[in-house]
Protein backbone atom coordinates (compact mmCIF):
# COMPACT_ATOMS: atom_id res chain seq x y z
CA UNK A 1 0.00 0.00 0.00
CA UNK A 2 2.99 2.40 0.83
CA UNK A 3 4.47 1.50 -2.25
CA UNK A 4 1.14 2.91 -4.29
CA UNK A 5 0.99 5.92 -2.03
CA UNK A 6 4.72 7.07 -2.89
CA UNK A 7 4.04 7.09 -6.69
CA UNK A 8 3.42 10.37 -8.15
CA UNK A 9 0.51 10.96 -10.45
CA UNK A 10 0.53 14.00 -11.74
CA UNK A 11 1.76 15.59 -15.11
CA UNK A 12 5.31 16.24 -13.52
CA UNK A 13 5.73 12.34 -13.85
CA UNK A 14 6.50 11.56 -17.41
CA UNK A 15 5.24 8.09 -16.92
CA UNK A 16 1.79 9.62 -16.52
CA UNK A 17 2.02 11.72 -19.91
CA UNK A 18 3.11 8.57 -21.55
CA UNK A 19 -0.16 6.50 -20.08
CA UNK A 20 -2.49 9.04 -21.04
CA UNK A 21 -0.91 9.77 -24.62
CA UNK A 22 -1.09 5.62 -25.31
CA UNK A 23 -4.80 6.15 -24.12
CA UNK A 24 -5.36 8.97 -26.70
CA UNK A 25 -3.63 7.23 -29.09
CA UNK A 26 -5.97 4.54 -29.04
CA UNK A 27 -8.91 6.77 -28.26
CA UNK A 28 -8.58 8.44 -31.76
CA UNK A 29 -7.83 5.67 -33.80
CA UNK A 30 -10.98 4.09 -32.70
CA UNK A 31 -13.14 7.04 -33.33
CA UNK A 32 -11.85 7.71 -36.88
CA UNK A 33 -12.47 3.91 -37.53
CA UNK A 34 -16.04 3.51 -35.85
CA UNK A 35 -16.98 7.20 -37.62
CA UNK A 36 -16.73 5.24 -41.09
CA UNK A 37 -19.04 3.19 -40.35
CA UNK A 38 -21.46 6.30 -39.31
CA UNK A 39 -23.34 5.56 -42.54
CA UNK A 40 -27.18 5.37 -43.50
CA UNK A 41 -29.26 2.22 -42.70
CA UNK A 42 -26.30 0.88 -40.42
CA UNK A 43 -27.65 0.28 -36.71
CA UNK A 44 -26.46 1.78 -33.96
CA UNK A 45 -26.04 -1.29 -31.42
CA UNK A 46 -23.54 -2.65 -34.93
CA UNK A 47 -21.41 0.23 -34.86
CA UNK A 48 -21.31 -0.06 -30.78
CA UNK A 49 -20.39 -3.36 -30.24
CA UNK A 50 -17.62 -2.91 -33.23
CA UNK A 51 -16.15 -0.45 -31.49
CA UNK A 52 -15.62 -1.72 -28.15
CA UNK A 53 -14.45 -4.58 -30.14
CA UNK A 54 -11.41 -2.01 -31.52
CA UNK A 55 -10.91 -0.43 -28.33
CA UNK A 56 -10.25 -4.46 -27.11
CA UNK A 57 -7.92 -5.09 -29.57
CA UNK A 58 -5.63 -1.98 -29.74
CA UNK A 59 -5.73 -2.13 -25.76
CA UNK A 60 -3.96 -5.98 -25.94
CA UNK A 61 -1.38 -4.27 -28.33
CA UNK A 62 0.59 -2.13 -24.96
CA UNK A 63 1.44 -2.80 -21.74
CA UNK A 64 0.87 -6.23 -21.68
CA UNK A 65 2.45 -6.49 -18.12
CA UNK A 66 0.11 -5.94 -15.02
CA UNK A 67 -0.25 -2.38 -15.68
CA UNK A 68 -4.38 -1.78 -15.82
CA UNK A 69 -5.93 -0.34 -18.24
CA UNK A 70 -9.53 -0.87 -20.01
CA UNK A 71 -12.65 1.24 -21.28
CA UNK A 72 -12.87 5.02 -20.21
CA UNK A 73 -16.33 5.24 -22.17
CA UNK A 74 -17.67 2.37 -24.05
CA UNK A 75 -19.00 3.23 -27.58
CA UNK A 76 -21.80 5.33 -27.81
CA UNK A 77 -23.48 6.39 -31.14
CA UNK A 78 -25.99 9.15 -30.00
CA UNK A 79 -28.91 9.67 -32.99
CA UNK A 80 -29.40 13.67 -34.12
CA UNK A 81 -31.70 15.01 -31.08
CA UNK A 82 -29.66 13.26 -28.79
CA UNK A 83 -27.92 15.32 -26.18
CA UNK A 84 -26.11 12.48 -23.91
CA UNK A 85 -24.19 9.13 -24.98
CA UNK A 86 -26.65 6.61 -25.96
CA UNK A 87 -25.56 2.84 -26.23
CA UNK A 88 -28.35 0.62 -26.99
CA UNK A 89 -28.85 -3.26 -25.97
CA UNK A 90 -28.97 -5.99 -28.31
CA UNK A 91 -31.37 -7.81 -26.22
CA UNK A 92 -33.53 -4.89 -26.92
CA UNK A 93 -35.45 -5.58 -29.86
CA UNK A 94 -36.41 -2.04 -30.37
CA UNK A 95 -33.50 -0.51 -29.63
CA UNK A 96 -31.05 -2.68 -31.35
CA UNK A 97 -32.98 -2.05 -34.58
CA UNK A 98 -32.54 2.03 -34.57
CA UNK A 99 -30.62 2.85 -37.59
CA UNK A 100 -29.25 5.52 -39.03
CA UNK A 101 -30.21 8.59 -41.01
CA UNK A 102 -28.92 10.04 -43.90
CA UNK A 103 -27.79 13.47 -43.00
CA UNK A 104 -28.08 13.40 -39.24
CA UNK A 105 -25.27 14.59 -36.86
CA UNK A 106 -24.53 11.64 -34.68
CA UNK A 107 -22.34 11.80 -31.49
CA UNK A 108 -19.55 8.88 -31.41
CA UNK A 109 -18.08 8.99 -27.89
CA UNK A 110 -15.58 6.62 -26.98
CA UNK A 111 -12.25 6.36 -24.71
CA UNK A 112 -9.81 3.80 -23.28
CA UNK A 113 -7.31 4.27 -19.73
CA UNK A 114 -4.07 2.95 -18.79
CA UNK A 115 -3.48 2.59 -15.51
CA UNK A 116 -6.38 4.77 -14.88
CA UNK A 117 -5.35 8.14 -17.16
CA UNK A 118 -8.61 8.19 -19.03
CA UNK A 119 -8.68 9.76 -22.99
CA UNK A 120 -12.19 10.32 -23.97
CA UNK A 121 -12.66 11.51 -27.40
CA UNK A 122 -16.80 12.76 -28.75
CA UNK A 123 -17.04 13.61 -32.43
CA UNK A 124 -20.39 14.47 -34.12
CA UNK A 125 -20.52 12.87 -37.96
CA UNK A 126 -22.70 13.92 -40.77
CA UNK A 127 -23.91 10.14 -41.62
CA UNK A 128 -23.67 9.67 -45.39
CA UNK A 129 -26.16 7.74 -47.78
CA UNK A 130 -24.48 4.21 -48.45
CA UNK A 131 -21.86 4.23 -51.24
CA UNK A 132 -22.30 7.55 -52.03
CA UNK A 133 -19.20 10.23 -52.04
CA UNK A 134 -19.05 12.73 -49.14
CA UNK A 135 -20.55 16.39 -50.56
CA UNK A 136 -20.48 19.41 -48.72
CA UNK A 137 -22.51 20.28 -46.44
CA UNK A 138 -24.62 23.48 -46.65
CA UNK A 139 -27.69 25.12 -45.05
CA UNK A 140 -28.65 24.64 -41.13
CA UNK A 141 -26.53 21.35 -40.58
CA UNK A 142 -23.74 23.31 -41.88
CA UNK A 143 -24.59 26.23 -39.47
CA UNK A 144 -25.00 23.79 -36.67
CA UNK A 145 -21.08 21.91 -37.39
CA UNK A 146 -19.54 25.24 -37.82
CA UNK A 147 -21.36 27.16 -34.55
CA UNK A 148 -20.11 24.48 -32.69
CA UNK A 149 -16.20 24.04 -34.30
CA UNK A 150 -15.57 27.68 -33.91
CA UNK A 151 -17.27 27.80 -29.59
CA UNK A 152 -15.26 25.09 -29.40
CA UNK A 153 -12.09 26.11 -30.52
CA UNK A 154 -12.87 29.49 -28.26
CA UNK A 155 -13.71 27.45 -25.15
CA UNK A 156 -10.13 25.61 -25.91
CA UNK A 157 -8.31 28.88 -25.34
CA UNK A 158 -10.80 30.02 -22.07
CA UNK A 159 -9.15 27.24 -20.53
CA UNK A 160 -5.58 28.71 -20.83
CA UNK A 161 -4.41 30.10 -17.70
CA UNK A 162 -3.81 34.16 -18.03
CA UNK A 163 -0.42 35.23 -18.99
CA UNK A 164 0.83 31.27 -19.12
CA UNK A 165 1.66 32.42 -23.14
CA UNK A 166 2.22 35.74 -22.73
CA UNK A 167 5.62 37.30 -24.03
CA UNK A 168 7.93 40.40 -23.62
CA UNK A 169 9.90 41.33 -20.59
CA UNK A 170 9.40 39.63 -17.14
CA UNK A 171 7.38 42.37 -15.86
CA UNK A 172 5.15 42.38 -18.70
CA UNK A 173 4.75 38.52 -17.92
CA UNK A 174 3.75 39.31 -14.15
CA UNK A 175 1.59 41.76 -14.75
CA UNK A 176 -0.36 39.46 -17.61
CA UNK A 177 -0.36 36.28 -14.80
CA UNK A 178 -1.96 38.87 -12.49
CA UNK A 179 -5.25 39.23 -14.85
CA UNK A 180 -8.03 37.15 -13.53
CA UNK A 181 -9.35 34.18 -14.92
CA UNK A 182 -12.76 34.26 -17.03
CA UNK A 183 -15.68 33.73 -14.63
CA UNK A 184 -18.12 30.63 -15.61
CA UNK A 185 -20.41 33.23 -16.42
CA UNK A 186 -18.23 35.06 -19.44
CA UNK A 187 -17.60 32.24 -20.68
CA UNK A 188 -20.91 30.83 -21.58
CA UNK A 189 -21.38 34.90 -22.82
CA UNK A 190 -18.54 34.56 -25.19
CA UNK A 191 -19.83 31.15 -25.97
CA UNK A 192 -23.15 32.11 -26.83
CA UNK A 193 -22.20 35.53 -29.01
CA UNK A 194 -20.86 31.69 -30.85
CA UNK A 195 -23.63 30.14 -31.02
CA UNK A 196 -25.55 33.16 -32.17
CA UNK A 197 -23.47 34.01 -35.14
CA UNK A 198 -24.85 31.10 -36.35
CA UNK A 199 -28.29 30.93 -35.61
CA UNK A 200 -27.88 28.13 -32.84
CA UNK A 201 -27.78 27.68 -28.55
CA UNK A 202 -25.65 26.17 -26.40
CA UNK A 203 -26.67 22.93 -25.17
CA UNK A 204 -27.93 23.25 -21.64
CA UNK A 205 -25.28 22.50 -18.48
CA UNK A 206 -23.04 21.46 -21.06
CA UNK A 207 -20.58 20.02 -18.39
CA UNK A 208 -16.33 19.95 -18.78
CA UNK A 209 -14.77 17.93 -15.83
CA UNK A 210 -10.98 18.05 -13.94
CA UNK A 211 -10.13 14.50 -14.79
CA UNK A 212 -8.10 12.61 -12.41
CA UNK A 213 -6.37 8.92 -11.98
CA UNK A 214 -9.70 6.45 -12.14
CA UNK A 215 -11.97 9.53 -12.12
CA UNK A 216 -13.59 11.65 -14.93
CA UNK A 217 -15.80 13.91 -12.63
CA UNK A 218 -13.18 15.34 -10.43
CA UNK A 219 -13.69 18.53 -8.04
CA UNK A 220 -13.71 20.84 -10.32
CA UNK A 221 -15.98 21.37 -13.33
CA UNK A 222 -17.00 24.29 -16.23
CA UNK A 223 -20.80 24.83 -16.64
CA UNK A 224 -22.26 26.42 -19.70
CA UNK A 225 -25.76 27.72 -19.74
CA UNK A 226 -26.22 26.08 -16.39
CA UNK A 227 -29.75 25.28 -15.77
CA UNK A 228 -31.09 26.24 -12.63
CA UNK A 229 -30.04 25.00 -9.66
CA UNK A 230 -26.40 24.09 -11.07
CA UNK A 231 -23.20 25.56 -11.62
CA UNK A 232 -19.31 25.44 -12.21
CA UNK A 233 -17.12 25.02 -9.22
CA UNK A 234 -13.29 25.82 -10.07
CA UNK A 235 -10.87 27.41 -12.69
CA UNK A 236 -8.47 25.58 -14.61
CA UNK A 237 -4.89 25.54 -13.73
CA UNK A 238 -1.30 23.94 -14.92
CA UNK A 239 -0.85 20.37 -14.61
CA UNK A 240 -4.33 19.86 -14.68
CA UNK A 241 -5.74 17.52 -17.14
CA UNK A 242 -9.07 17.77 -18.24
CA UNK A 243 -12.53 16.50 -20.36
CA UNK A 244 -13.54 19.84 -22.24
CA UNK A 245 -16.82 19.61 -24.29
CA UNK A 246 -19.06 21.53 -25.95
CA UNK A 247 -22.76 20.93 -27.12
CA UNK A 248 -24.55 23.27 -29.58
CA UNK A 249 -28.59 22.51 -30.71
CA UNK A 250 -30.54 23.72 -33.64
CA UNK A 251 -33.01 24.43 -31.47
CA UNK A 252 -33.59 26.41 -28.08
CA UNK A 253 -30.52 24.37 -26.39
CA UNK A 254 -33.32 23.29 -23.33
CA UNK A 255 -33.16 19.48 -22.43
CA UNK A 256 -35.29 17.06 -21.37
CA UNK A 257 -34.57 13.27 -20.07
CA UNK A 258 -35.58 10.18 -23.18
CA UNK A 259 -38.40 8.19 -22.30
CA UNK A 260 -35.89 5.26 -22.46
CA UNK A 261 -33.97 3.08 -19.76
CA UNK A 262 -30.79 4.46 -18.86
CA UNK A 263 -28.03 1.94 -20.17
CA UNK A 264 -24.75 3.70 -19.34
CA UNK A 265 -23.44 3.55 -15.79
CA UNK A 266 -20.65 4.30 -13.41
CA UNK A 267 -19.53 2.78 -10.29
CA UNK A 268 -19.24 5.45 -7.84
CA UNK A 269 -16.95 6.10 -4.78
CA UNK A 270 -20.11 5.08 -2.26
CA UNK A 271 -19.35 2.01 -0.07
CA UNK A 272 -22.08 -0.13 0.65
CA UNK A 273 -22.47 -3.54 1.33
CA UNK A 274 -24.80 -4.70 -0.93
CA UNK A 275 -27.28 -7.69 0.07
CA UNK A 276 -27.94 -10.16 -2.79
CA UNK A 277 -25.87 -12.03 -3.81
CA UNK A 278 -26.10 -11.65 -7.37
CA UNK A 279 -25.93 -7.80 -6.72
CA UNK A 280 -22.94 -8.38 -5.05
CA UNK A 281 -21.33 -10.99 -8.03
CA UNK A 282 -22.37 -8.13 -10.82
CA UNK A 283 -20.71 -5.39 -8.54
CA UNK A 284 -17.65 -7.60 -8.56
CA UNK A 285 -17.86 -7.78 -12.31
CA UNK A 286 -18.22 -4.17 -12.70
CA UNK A 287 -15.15 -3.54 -10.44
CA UNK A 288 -12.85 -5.64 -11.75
CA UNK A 289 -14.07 -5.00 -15.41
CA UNK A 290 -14.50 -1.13 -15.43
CA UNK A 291 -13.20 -0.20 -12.32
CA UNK A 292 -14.74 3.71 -11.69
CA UNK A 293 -15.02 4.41 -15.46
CA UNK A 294 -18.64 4.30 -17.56
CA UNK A 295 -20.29 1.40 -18.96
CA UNK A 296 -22.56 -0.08 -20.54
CA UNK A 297 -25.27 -2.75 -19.80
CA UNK A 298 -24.91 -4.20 -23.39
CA UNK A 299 -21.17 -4.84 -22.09
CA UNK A 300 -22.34 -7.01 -19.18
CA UNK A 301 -24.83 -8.90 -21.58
CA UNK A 302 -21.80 -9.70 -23.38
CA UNK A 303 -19.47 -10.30 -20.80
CA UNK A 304 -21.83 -13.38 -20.49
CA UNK A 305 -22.52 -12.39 -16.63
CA UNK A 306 -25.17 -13.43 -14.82
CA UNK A 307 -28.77 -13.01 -16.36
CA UNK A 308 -30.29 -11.96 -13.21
CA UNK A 309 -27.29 -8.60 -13.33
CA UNK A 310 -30.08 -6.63 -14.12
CA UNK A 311 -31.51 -6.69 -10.38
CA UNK A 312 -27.94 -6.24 -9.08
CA UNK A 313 -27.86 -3.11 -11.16
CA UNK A 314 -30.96 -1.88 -9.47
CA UNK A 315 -30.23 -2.40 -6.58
CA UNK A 316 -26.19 -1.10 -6.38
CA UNK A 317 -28.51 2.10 -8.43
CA UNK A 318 -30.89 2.69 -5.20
CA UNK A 319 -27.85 2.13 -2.60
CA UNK A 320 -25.89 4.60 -4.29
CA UNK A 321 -22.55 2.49 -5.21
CA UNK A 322 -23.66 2.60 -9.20
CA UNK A 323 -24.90 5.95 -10.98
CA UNK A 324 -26.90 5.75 -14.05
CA UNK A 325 -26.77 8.29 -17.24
CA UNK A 326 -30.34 8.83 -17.91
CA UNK A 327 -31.02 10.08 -21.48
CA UNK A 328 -31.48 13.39 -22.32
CA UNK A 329 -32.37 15.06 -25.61
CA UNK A 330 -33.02 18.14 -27.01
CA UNK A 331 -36.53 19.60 -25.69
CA UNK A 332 -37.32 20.67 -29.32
CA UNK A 333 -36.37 17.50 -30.83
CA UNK A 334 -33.75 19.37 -32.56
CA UNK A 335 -30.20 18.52 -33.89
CA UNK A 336 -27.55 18.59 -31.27
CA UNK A 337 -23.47 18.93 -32.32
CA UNK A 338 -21.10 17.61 -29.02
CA UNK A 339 -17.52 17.71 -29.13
CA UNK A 340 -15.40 16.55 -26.38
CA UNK A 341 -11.71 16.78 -25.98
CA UNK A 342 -9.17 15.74 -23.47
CA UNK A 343 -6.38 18.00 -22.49
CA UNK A 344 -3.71 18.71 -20.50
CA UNK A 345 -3.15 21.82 -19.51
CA UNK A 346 1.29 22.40 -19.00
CA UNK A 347 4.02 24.87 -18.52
CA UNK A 348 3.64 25.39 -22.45
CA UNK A 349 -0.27 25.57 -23.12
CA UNK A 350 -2.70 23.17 -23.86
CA UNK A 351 -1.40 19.36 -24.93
CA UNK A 352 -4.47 17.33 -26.39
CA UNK A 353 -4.40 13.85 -24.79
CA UNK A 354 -7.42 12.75 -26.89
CA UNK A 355 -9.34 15.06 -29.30
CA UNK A 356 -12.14 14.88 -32.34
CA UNK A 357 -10.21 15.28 -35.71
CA UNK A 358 -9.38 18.47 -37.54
CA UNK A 359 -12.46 20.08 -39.26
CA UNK A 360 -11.69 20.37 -42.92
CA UNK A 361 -13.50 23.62 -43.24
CA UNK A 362 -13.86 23.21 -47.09
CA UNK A 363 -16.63 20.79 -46.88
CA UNK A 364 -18.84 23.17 -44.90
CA UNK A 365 -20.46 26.44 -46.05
CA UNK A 366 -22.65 28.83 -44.64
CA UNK A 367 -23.57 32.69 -45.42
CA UNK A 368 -23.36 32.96 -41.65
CA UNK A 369 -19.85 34.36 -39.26
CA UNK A 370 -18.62 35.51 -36.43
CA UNK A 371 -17.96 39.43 -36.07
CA UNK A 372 -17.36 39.82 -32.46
CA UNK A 373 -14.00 41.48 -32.36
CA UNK A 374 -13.09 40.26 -29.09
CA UNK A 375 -14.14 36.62 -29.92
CA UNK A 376 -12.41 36.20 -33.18
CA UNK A 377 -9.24 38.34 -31.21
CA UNK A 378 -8.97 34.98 -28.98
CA UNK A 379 -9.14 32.82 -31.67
CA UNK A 380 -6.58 34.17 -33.33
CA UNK A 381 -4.51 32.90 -29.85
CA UNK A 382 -2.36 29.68 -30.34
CA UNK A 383 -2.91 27.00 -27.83
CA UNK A 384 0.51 26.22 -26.48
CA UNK A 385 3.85 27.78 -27.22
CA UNK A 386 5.39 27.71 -30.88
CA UNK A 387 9.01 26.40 -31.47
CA UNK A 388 8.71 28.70 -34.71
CA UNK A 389 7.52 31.88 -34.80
CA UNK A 390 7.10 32.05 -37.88
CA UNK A 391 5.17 29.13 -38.11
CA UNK A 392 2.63 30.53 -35.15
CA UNK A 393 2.47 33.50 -37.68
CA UNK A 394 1.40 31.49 -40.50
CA UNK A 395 -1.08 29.53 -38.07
CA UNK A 396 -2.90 32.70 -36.61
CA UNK A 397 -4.17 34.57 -39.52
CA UNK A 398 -6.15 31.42 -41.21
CA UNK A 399 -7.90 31.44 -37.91
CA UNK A 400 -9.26 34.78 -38.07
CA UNK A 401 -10.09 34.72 -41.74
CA UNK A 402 -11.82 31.85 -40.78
CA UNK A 403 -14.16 32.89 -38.35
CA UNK A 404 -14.55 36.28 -40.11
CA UNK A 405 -15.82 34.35 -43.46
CA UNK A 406 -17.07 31.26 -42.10
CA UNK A 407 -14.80 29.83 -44.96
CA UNK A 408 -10.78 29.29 -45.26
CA UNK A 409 -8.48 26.29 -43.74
CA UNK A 410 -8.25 26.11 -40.50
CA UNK A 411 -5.48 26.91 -38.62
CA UNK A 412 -4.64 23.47 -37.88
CA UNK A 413 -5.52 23.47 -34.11
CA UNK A 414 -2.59 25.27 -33.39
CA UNK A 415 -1.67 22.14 -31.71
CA UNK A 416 -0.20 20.66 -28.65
CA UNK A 417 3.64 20.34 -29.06
């Protein structure tokens, strides 16, 4: 027990960088593979189960000692109106024949941990008709993937510590460390002059989370257009690693909870001494399994545990040891866009430990853009620290020109390095 006590966790070890960069590594593969298979007519409990099938198999690739390391988020394929990560059962007849859409935004989330450093990764695809070449994309889907790009690029570079990129003298860099932090409250603002520019809302208590070792809700947490009753707790600070997401709707950006069981769960830091056994055998399972990461119920079907796990589940639910996601979905029915990135947050910026692909910003149009000055004035901010300067030069003014005509490359993230 000493032994586990004396090892150091946080960023400063480079062990723990490595563990969480394997996790990303893995985490993004998976997504880019399980988003082709985003297409029309294919179901969702298919694309699922295939990829916690790839998450399985690059996991068995590293650290094949004793070192840990699993599912931070099983597969979920959310369908257009859905806000939160839906994973369906195949025992389900219902639900394991939803398919998809041609032309609805989908949310793939996904992640896998080593030794506890969770990467979880949440893309939203445009599903495309079968065999049929990817066209742009134009009108109020376009408006909907571009709102939520550009607040979440901007959201990216709220979480940057004041003055930690600042340059000039030494004084210059005190006196730019002194400036406050956004409050939770300017943020959503600046968030929702975003969403605005585009005709859209932020989603509703859209939540980012401090991530820890074998915890994604830590004690800290960013709360945009907090519904009442809730709020953020907590700035962002170096060495902190975090789960930064954003959620944009077509519609009015209010929620409301899916008339549908809630099949994602979470063991939670509660001890209780369950009193069935079988609630006691599937809390086992979970434990040794999943450890304090998400999970789905289709997972334990297929895990081939007991078929009675279902009453375990309800009963580790109403004693408090398991949570459960309930569903939630827009209250208009309307088409939701969630990104979610984890980051690290260093001496030099913001390092992506798991993060959606690139937008090519070619494929999407729309006669809408940004014009806030001070908005498209932090965007034009790199993430991190550039080696080159004349490479952070050539990086800053796509960004702008961007925003500005809701056209142009991107700037290529700016990046982590």
């Amino acid at each position: 027990m000493s032994d586990e006590k004396d090892i150091d966790y946080s960023l400063a070890n480079p062990d723990t960088l490595t563990k969480y960069r394997v996790a990303a590594g893995i985490s993004e593969k998976v997504l880019a593979a399980v988003s082709k298979l985003c297409v029309a007519g294919e179901r969702v409990v298919t694309i699922c189960q295939k990829g916690d099938k790839l998450i399985e198999e690059e996991l068995a690739k590293v650290y094949r000692g004793k070192t840990a390391k699993g599912f931070s988020h099983p597969t979920t394929v959310s369908p257009a109106s859905y806000v939160t990560p839906y994973t369906p059962l195949a025992s389900d007849a219902a639900e394991a024949n939803i398919e998809l859409q041609a032309g609805e935004p989908v949310k793939v989330q996904l992640g896998a941990q080593i030794d506890g450093f969770g990467s979880i990764v949440c893309d939203t695809i445009i599903v495309q008709p079968k065999d049929q070449a990817e066209e742009v994309v134009t009108g109020r889907t376009a408006d909907l993937i571009l709102a939520t790009y550009y607040a979440n690029e901007l959201l990216l570079r709220l979480m940057i510590p004041p003055g930690l990129l600042s340059s000039g003298s030494d004084e210059e860099k005190a006196k730019a460390a002194t400036v406050k932090p956004p409050t939770q409250t300017k943020i959503t603002s600046l968030l929702d002059k975003v969403a605005k520019s585009y005709e859209c809302n932020l989603v509703e208590s859209t939540t980012s989370w401090l991530f820890e070792r074998n915890e994604i809700e830590g004690k800290k947490k960013i709360v945009i257009a907090p519904a009442e009753g809730t709020k953020g707790e907590g700035t962002p600070e170096v060495g902190e690693v975090w789960g930064v997401e954003m959620g944009i709707s077509l519609g009015s950006g209010k929620v409301k909870t899916i008339d549908q069981r809630a099949t994602l769960l979470r063991r939670t830091t509660n001890t209780y001494i369950l009193k069935s056994q079988t609630a006691r055998k599937t809390l086992s399972t979970i434990q040794n399994k999943f450890g304090h990461f998400p999970f789905s119920l289709r997972q334990l079907e297929e895990e081939g545990s007991d078929t009675k796990y279902k009453v375990g589940i309800h009963e580790g639910v109403r004693q408090g040891v398991l949570r459960q996601y309930e569903l939630v979905g827009d209250k208009d029915a309307a088409p939701v866009a969630r990104l979610l990135t984890t980051l690290a947050i260093t001496k030099n910026g913001i390092s992506k430990l798991g993060a959606p692909p690139a937008l090519d910003l070619s494929k999407f149009q729309s006669d809408k853009k940004i014009t806030d000055e001070e908005i498209l004035k932090i965007l034009e901010q790199p993430l991190s620290k550039n080696k080159s300067k004349s490479k952070n030069k050539k990086k800053k003014k796509p960004a702008k020109k961007a925003a500005k005509a809701g056209e142009d490359d991107d700037e290529e993230e700016s990046d982590d390095e």
